[in-house]
C-alpha atoms as a PDB file:
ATOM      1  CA  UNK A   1     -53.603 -54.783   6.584  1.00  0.00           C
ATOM      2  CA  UNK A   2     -54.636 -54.557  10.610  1.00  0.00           C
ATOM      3  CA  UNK A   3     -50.787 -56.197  11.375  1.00  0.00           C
ATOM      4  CA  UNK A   4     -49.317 -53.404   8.757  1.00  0.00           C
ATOM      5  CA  UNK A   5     -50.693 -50.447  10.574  1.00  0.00           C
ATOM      6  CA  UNK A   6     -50.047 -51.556  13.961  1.00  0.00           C
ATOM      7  CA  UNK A   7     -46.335 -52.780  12.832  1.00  0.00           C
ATOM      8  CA  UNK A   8     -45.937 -48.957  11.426  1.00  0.00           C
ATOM      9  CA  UNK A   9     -47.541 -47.233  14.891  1.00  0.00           C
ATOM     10  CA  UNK A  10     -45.201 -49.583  17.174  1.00  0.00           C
ATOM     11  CA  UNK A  11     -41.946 -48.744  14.641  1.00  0.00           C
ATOM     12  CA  UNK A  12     -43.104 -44.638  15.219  1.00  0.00           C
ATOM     13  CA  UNK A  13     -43.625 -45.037  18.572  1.00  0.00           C
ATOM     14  CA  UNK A  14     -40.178 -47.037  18.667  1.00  0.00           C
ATOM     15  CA  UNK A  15     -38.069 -44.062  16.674  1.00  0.00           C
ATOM     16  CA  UNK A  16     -40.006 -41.333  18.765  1.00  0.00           C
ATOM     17  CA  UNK A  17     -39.086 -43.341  22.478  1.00  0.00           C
ATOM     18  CA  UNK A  18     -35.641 -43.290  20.753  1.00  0.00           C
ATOM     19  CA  UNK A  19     -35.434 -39.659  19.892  1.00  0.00           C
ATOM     20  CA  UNK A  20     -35.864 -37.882  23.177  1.00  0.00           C
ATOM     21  CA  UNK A  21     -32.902 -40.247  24.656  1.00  0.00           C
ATOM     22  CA  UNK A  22     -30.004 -37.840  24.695  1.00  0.00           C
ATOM     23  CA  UNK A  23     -26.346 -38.904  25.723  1.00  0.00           C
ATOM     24  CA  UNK A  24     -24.772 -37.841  27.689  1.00  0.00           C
ATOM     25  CA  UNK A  25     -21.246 -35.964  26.629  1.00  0.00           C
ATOM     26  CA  UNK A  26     -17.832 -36.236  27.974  1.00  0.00           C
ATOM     27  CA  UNK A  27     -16.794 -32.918  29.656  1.00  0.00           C
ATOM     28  CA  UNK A  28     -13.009 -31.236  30.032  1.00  0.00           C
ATOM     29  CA  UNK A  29     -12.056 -30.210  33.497  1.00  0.00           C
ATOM     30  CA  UNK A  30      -9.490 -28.516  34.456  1.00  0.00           C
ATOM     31  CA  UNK A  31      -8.775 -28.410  38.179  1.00  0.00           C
ATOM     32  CA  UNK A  32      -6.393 -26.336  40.107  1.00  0.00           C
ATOM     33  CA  UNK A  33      -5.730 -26.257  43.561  1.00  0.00           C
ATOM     34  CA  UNK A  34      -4.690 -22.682  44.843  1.00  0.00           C
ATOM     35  CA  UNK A  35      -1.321 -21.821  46.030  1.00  0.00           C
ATOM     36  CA  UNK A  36      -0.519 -21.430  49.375  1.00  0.00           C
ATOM     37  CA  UNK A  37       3.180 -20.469  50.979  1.00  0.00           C
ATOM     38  CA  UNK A  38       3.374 -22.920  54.193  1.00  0.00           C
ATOM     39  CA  UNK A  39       4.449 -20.672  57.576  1.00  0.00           C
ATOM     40  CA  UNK A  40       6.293 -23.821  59.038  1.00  0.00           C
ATOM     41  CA  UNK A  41       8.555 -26.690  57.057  1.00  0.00           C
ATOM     42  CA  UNK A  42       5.558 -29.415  56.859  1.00  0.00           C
ATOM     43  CA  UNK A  43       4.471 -32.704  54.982  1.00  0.00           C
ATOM     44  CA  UNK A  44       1.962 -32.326  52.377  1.00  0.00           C
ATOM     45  CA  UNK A  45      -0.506 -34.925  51.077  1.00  0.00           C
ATOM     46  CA  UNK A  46      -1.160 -34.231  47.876  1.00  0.00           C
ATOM     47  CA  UNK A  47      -4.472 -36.595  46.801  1.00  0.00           C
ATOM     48  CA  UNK A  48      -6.809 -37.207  43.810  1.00  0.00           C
ATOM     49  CA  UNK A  49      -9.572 -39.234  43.772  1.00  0.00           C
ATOM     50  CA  UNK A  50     -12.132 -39.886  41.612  1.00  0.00           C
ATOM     51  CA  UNK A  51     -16.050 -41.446  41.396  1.00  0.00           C
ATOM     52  CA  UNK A  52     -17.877 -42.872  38.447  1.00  0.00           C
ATOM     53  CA  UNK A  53     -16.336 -42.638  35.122  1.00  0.00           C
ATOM     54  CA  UNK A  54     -14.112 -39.827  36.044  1.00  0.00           C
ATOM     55  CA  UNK A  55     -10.777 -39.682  34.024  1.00  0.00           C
ATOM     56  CA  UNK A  56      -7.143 -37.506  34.877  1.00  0.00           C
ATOM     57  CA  UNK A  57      -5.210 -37.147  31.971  1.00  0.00           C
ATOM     58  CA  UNK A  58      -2.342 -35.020  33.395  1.00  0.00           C
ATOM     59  CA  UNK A  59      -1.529 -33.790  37.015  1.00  0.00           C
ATOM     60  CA  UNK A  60       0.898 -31.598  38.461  1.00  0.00           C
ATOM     61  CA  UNK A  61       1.954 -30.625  41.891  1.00  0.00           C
ATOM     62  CA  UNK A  62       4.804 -28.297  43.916  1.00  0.00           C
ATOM     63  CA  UNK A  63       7.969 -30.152  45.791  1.00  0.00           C
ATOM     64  CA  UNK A  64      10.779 -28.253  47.204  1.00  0.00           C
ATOM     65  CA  UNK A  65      12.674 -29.531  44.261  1.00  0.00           C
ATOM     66  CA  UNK A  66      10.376 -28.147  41.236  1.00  0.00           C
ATOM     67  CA  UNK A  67       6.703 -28.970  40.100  1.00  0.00           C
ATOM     68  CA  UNK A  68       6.358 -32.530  39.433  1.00  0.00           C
ATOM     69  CA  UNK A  69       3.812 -34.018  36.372  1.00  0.00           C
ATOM     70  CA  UNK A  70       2.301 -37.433  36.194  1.00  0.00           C
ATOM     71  CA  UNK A  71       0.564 -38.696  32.840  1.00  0.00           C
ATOM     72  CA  UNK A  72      -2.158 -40.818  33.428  1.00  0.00           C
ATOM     73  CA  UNK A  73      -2.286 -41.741  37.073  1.00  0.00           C
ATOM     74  CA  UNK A  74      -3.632 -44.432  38.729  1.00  0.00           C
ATOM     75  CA  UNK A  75      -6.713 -43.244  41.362  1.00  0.00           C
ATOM     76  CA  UNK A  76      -7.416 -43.069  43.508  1.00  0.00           C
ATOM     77  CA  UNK A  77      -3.671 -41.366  44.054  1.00  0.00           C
ATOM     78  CA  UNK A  78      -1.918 -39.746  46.789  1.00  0.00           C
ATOM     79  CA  UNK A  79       1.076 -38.933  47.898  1.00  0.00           C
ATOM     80  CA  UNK A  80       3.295 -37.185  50.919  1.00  0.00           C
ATOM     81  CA  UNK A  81       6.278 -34.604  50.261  1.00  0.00           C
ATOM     82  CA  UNK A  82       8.349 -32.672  52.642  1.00  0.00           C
ATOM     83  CA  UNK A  83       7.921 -29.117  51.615  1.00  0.00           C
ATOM     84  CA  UNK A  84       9.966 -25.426  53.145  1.00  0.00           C
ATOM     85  CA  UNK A  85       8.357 -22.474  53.722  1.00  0.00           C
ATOM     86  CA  UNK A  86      10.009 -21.167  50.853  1.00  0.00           C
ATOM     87  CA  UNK A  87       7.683 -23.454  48.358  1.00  0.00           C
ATOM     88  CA  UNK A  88       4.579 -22.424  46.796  1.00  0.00           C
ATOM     89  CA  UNK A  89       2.439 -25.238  47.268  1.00  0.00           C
ATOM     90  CA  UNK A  90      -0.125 -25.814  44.509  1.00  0.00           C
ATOM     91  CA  UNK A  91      -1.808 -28.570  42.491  1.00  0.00           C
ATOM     92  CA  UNK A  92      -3.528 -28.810  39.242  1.00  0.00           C
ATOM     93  CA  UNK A  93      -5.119 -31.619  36.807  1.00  0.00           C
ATOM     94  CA  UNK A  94      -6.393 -32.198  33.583  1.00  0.00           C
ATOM     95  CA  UNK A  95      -9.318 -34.854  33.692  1.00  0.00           C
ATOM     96  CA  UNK A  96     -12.829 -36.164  31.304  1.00  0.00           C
ATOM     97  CA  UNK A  97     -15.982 -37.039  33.135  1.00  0.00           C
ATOM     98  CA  UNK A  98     -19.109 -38.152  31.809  1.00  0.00           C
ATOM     99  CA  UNK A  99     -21.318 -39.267  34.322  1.00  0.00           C
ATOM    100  CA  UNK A 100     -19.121 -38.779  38.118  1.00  0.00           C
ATOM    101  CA  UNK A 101     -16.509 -36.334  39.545  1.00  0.00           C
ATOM    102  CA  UNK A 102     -12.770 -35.717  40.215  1.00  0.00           C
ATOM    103  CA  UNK A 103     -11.406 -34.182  42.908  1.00  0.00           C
ATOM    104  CA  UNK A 104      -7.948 -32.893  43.485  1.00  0.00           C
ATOM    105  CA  UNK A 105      -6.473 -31.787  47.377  1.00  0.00           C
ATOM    106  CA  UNK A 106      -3.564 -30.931  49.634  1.00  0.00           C
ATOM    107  CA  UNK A 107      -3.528 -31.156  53.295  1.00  0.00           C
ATOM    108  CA  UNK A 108      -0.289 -29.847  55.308  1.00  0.00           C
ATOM    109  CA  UNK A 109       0.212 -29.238  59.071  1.00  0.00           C
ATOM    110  CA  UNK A 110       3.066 -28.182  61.258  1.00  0.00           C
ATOM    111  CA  UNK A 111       3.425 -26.523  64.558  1.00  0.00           C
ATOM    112  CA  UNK A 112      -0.137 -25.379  64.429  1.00  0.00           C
ATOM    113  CA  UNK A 113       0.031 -24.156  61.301  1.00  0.00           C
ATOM    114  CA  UNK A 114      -1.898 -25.551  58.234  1.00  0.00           C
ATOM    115  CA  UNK A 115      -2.321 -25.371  54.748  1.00  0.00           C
ATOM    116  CA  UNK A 116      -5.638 -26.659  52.612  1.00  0.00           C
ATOM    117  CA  UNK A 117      -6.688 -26.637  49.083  1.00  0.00           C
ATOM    118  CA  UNK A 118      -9.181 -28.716  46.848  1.00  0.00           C
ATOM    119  CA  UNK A 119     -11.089 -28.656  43.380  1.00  0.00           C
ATOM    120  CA  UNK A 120     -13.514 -30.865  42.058  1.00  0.00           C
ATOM    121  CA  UNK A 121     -15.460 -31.096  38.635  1.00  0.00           C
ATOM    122  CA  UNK A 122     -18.426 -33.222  38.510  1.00  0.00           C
ATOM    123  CA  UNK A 123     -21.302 -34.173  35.577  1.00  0.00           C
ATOM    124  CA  UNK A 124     -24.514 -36.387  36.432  1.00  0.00           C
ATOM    125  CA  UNK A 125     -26.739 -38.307  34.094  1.00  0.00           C
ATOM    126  CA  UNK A 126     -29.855 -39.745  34.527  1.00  0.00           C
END
């Protein structure tokens, strides 16, 4: 009877240890880096990077010839495009994170003038 009633206290002690554990749950972000209109003809590195379990699912971003979207890139990703000062450069992404961050940026610079933008989205567990 003893090995019964200690066999039932460790089994509630078991299902109450397991009870307070809470998962942690995927989050949606949605990053956007602001527009900016470039005062000289410049390169642009467009970047995203990403730590943990941090996910993009779509992103998008401005070249002289239209706005370009990748599915499912690769990270950490970057890449360089010529851009006028007619273009409206901008970024944006589509990501999941659970337990880490993603981070979208540009970074342009021409005849001492620059442009900068950046997002990020980030969840921690314990």
């Amino acid at each position: 009877m003893k090995k019964i009633s200690v066999f039932i206290v460790f089994i509630a002690l078991a299902m109450i240890s397991l009870s307070g554990c809470k998962k942690a749950k995927e989050i949606t972000c949605v990053l956007y880096a602001a527009e900016n209109q470039p005062a000289a003809d410049m390169n642009v590195i467009y970047s995203a990077t990403q730590t943990g379990d941090g996910t993009i699912l779509a992103l998008s971003y401005v070249t002289i010839s239209g706005t370009v979207t990748i599915q499912n890139p690769t990270l950490p990703w970057t890449i360089t495009v010529s851009v006028l000062t007619s273009t409206k450069v901008s970024m944006a992404a589509t990501g999941n994170v659970k337990n880490g961050s993603l981070k979208i940026a540009y970074d342009g610079s021409s005849g001492g003038s620059t442009i900068h933008a950046s997002d990020n989205c980030e969840q921690q567990t314990n």
